[in-house]
PDB file of N, CA and C in Angstrom:
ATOM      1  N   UNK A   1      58.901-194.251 -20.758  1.00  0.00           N
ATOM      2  CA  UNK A   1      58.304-193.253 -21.619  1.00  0.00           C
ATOM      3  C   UNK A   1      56.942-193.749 -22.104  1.00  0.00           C
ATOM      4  N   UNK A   2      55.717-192.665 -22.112  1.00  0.00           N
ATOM      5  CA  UNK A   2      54.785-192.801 -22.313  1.00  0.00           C
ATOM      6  C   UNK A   2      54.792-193.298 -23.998  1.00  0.00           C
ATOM      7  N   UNK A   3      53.468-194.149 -24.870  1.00  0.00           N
ATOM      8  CA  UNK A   3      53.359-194.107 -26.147  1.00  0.00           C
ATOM      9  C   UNK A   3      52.206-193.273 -26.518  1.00  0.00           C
ATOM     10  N   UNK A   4      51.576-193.015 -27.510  1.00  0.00           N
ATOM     11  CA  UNK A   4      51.175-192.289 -28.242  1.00  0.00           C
ATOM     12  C   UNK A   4      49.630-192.945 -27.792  1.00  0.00           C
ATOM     13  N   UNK A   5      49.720-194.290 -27.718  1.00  0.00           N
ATOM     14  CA  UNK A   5      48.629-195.241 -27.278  1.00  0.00           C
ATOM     15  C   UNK A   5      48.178-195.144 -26.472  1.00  0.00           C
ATOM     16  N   UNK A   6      49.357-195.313 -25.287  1.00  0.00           N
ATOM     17  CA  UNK A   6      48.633-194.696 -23.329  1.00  0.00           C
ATOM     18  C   UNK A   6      48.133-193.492 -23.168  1.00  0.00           C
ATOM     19  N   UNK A   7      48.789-192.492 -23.532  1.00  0.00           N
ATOM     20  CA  UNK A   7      47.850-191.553 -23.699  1.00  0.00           C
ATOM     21  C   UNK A   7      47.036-191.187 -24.472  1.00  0.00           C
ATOM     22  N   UNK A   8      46.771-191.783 -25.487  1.00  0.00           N
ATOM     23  CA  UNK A   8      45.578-191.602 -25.969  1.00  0.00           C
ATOM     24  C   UNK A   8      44.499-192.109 -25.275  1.00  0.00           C
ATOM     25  N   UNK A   9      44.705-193.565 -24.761  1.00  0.00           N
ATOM     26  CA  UNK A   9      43.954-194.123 -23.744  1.00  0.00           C
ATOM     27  C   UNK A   9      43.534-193.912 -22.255  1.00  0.00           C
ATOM     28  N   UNK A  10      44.395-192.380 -21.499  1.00  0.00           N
ATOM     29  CA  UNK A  10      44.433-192.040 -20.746  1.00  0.00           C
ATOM     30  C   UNK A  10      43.687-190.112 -21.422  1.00  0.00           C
ATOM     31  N   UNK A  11      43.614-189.883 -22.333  1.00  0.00           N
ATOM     32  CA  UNK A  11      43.142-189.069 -22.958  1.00  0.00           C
ATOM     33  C   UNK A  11      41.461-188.989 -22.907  1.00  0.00           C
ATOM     34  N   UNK A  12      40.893-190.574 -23.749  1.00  0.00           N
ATOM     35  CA  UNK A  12      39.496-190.940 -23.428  1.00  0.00           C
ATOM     36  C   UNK A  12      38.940-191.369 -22.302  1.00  0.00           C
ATOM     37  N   UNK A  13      39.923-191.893 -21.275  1.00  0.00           N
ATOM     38  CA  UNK A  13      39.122-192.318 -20.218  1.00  0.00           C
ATOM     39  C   UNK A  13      39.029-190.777 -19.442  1.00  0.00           C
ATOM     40  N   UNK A  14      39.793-190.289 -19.495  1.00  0.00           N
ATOM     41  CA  UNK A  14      39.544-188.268 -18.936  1.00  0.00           C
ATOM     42  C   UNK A  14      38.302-187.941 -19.309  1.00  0.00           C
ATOM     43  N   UNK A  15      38.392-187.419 -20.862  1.00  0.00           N
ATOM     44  CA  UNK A  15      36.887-187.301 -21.082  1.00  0.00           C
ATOM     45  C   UNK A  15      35.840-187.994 -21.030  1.00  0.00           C
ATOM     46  N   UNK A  16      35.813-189.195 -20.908  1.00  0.00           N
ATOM     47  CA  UNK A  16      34.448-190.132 -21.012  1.00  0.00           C
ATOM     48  C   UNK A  16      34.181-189.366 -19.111  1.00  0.00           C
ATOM     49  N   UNK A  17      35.341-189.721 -18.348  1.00  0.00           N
ATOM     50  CA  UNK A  17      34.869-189.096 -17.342  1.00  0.00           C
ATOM     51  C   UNK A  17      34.417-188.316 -16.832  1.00  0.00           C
ATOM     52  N   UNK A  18      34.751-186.907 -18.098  1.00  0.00           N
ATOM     53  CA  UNK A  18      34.516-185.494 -17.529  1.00  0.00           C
ATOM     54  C   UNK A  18      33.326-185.630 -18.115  1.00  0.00           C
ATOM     55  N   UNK A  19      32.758-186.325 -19.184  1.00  0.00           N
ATOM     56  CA  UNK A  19      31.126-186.015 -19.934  1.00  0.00           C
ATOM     57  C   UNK A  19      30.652-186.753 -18.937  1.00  0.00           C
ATOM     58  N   UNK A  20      30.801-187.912 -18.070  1.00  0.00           N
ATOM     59  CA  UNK A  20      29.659-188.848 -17.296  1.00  0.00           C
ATOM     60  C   UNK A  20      29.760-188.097 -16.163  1.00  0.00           C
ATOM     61  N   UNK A  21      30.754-187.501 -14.861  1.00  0.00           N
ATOM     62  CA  UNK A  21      30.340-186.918 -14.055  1.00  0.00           C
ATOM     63  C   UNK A  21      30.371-185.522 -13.944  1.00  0.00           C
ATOM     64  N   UNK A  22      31.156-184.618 -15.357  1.00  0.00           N
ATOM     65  CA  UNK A  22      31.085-183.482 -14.668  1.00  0.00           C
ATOM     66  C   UNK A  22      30.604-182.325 -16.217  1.00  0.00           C
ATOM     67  N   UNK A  23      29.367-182.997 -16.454  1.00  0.00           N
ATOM     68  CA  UNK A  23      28.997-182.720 -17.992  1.00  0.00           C
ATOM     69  C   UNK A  23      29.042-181.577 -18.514  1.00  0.00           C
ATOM     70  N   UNK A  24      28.918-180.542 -17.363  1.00  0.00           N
ATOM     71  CA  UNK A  24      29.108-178.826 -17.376  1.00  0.00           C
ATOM     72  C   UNK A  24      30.537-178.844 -18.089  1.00  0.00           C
ATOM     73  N   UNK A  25      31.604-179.162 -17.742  1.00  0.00           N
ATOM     74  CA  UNK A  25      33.028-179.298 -18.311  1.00  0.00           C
ATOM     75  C   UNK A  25      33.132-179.768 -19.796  1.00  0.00           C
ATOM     76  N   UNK A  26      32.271-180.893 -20.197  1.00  0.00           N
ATOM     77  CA  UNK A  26      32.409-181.260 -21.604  1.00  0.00           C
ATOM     78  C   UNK A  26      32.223-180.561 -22.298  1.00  0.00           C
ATOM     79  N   UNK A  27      31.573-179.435 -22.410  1.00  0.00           N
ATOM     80  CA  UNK A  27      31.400-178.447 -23.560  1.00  0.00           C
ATOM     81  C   UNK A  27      32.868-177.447 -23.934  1.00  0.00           C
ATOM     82  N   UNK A  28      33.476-177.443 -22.753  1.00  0.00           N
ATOM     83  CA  UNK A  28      34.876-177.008 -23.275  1.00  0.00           C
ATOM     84  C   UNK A  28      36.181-177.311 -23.738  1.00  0.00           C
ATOM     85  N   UNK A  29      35.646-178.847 -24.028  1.00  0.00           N
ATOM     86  CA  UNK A  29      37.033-179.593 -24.360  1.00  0.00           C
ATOM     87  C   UNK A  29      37.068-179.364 -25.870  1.00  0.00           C
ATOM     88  N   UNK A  30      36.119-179.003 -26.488  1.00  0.00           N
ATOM     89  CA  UNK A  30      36.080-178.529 -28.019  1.00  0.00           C
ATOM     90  C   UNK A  30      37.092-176.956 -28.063  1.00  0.00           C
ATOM     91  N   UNK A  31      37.009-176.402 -27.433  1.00  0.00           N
ATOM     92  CA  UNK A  31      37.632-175.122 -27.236  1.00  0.00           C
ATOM     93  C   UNK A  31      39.141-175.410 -26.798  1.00  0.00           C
ATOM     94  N   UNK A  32      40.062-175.894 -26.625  1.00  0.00           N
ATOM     95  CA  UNK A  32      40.934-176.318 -26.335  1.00  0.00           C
ATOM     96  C   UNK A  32      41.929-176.744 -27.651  1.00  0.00           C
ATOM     97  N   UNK A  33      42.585-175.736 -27.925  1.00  0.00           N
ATOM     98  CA  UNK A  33      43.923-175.158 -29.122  1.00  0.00           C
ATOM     99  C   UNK A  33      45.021-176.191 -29.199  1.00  0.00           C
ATOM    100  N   UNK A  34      44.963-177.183 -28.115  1.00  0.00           N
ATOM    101  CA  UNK A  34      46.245-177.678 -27.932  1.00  0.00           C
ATOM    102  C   UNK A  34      46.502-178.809 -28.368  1.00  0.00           C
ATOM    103  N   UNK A  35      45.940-179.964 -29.340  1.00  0.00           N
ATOM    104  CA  UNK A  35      45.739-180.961 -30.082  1.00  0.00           C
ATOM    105  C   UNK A  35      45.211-180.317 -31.629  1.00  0.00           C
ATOM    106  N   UNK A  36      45.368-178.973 -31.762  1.00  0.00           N
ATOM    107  CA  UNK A  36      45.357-178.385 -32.661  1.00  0.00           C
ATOM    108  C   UNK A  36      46.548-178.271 -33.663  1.00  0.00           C
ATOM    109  N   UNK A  37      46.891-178.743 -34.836  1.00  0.00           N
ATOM    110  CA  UNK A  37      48.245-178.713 -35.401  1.00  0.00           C
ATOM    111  C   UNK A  37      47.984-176.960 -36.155  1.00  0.00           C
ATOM    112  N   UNK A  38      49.185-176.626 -35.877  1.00  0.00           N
ATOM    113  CA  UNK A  38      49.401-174.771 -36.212  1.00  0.00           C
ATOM    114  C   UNK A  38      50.583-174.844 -37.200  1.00  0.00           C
ATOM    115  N   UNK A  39      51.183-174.177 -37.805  1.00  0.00           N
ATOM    116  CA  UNK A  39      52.322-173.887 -38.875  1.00  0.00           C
ATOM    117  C   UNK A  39      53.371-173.998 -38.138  1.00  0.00           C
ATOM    118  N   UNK A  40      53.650-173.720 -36.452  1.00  0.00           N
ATOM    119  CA  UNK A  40      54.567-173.510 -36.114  1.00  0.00           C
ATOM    120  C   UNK A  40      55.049-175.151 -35.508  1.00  0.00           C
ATOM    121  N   UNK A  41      53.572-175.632 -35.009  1.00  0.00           N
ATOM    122  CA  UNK A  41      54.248-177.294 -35.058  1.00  0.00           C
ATOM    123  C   UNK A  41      52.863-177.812 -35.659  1.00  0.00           C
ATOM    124  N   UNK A  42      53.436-178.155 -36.902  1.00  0.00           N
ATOM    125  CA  UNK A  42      52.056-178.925 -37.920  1.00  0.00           C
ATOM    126  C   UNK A  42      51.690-180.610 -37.424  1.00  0.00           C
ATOM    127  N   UNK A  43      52.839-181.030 -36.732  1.00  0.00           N
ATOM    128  CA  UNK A  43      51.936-182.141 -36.371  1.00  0.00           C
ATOM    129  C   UNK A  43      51.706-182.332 -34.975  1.00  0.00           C
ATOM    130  N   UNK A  44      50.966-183.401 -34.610  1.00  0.00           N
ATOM    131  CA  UNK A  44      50.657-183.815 -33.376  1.00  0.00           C
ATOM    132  C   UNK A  44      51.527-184.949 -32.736  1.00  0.00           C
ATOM    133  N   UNK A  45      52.571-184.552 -31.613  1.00  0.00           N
ATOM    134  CA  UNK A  45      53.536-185.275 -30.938  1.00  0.00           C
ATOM    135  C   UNK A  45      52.906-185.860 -29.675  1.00  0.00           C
ATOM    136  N   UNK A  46      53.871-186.652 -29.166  1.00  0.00           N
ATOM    137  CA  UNK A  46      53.672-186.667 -27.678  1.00  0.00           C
ATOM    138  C   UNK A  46      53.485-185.703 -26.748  1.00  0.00           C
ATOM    139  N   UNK A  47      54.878-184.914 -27.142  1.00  0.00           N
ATOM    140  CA  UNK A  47      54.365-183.544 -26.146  1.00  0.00           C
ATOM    141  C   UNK A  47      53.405-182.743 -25.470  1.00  0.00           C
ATOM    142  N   UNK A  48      52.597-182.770 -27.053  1.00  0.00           N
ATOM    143  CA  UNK A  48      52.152-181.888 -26.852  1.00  0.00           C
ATOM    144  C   UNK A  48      50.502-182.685 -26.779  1.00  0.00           C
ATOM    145  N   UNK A  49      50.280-183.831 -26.828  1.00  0.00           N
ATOM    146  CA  UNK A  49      49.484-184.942 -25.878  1.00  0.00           C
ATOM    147  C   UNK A  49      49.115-185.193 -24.817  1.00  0.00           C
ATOM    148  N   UNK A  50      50.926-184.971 -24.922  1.00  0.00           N
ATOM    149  CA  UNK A  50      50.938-184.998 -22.807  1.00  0.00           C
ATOM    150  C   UNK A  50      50.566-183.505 -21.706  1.00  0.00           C
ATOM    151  N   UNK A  51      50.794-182.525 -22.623  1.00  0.00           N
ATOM    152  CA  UNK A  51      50.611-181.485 -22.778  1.00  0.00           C
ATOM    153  C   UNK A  51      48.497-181.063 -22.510  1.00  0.00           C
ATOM    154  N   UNK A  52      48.077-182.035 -23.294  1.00  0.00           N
ATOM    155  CA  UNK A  52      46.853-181.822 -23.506  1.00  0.00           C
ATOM    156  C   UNK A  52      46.286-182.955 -22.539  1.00  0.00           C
ATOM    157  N   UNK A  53      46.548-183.960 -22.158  1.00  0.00           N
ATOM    158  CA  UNK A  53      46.362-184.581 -20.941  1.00  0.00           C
ATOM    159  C   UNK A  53      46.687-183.744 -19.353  1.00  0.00           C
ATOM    160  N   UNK A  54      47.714-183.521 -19.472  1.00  0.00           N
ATOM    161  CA  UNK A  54      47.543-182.458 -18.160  1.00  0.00           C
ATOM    162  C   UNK A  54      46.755-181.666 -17.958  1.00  0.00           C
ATOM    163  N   UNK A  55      46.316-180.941 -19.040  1.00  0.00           N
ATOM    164  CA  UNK A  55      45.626-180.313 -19.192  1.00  0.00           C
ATOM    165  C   UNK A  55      43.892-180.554 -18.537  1.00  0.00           C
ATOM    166  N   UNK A  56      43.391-181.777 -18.934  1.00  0.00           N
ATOM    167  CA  UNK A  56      42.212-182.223 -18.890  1.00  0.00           C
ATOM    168  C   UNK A  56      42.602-182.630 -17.111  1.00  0.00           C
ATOM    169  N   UNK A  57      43.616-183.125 -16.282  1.00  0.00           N
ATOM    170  CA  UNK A  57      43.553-183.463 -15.185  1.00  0.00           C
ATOM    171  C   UNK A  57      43.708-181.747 -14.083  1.00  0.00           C
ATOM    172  N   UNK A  58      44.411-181.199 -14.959  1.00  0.00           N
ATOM    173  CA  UNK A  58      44.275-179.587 -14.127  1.00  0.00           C
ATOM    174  C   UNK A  58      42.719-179.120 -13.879  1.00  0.00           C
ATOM    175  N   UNK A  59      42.179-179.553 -15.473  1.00  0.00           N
ATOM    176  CA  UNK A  59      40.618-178.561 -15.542  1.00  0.00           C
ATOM    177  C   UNK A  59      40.111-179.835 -14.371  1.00  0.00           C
ATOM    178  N   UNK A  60      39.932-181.098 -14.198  1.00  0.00           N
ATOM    179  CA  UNK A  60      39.367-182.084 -13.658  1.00  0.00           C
ATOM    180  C   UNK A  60      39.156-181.353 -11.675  1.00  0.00           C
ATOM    181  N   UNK A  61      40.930-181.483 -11.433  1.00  0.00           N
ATOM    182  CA  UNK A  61      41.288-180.905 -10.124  1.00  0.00           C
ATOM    183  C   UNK A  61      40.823-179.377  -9.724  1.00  0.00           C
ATOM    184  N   UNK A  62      41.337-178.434 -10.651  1.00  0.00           N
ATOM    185  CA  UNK A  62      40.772-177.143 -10.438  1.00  0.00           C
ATOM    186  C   UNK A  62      39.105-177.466  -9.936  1.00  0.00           C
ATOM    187  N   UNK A  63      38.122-178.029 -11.005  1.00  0.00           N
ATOM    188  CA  UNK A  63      36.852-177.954 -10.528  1.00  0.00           C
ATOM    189  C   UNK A  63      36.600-178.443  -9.585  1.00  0.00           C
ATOM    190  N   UNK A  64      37.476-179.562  -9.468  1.00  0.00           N
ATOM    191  CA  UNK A  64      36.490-180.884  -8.099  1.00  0.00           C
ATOM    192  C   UNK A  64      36.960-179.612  -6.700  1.00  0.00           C
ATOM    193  N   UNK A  65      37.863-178.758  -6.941  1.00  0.00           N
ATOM    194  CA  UNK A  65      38.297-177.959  -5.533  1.00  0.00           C
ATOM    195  C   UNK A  65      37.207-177.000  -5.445  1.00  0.00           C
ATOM    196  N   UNK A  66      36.591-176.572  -6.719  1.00  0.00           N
ATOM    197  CA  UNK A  66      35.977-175.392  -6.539  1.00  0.00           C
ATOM    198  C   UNK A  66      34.359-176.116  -6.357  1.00  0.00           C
ATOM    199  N   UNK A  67      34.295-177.003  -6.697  1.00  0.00           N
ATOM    200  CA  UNK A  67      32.815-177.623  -7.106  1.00  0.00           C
ATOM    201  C   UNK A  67      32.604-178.528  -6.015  1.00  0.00           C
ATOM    202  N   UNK A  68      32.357-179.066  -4.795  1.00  0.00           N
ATOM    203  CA  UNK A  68      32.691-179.958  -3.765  1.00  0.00           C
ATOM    204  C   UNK A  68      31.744-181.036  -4.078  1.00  0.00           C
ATOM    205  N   UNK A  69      30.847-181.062  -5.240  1.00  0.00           N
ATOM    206  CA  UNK A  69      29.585-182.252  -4.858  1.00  0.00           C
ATOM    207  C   UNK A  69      30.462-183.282  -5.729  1.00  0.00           C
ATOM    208  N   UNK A  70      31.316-183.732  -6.394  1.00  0.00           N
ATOM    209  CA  UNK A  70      31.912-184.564  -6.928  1.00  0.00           C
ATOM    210  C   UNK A  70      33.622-184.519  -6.453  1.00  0.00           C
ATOM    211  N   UNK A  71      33.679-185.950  -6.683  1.00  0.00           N
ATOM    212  CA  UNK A  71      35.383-186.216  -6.392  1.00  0.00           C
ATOM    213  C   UNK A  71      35.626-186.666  -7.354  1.00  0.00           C
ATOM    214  N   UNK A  72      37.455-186.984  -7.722  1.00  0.00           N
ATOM    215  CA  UNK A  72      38.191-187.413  -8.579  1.00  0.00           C
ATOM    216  C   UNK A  72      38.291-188.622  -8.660  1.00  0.00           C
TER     217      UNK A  72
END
């Protein structure tokens, strides 16, 4: 099982990546609800971490398919 640590650390190395090669993408990681605490779950778990890490490797993959001048 993942800690709160690895992915956090697998969290920043995503974005440091997505701002150094794919800088068009960094402007939307601010827009992204899901490291957001809401009433219905007020705090921030693993889940929903891991949740928000997939996330950043979907947007990563989706582009590199659609965008061909960069790889993963």
């Amino acid at each position: 099982m993942e800690t709160m640590r690895e992915l956090l650390s697998q969290i920043v190395a995503l974005t440091n990546k997505i701002k150094a090669k794919y800088p068009e993408l960094y402007q939307f990681l601010d827009e992204s609800p899901l490291t957001l605490p809401t009433k219905t779950h007020p705090t921030i778990d693993l889940e929903s971490m891991k949740e928000y890490r997939d996330s950043l490797i979907e947007m990563l993959v989706n582009y590199s398919k659609t965008h061909r001048t960069n790889t993963i």
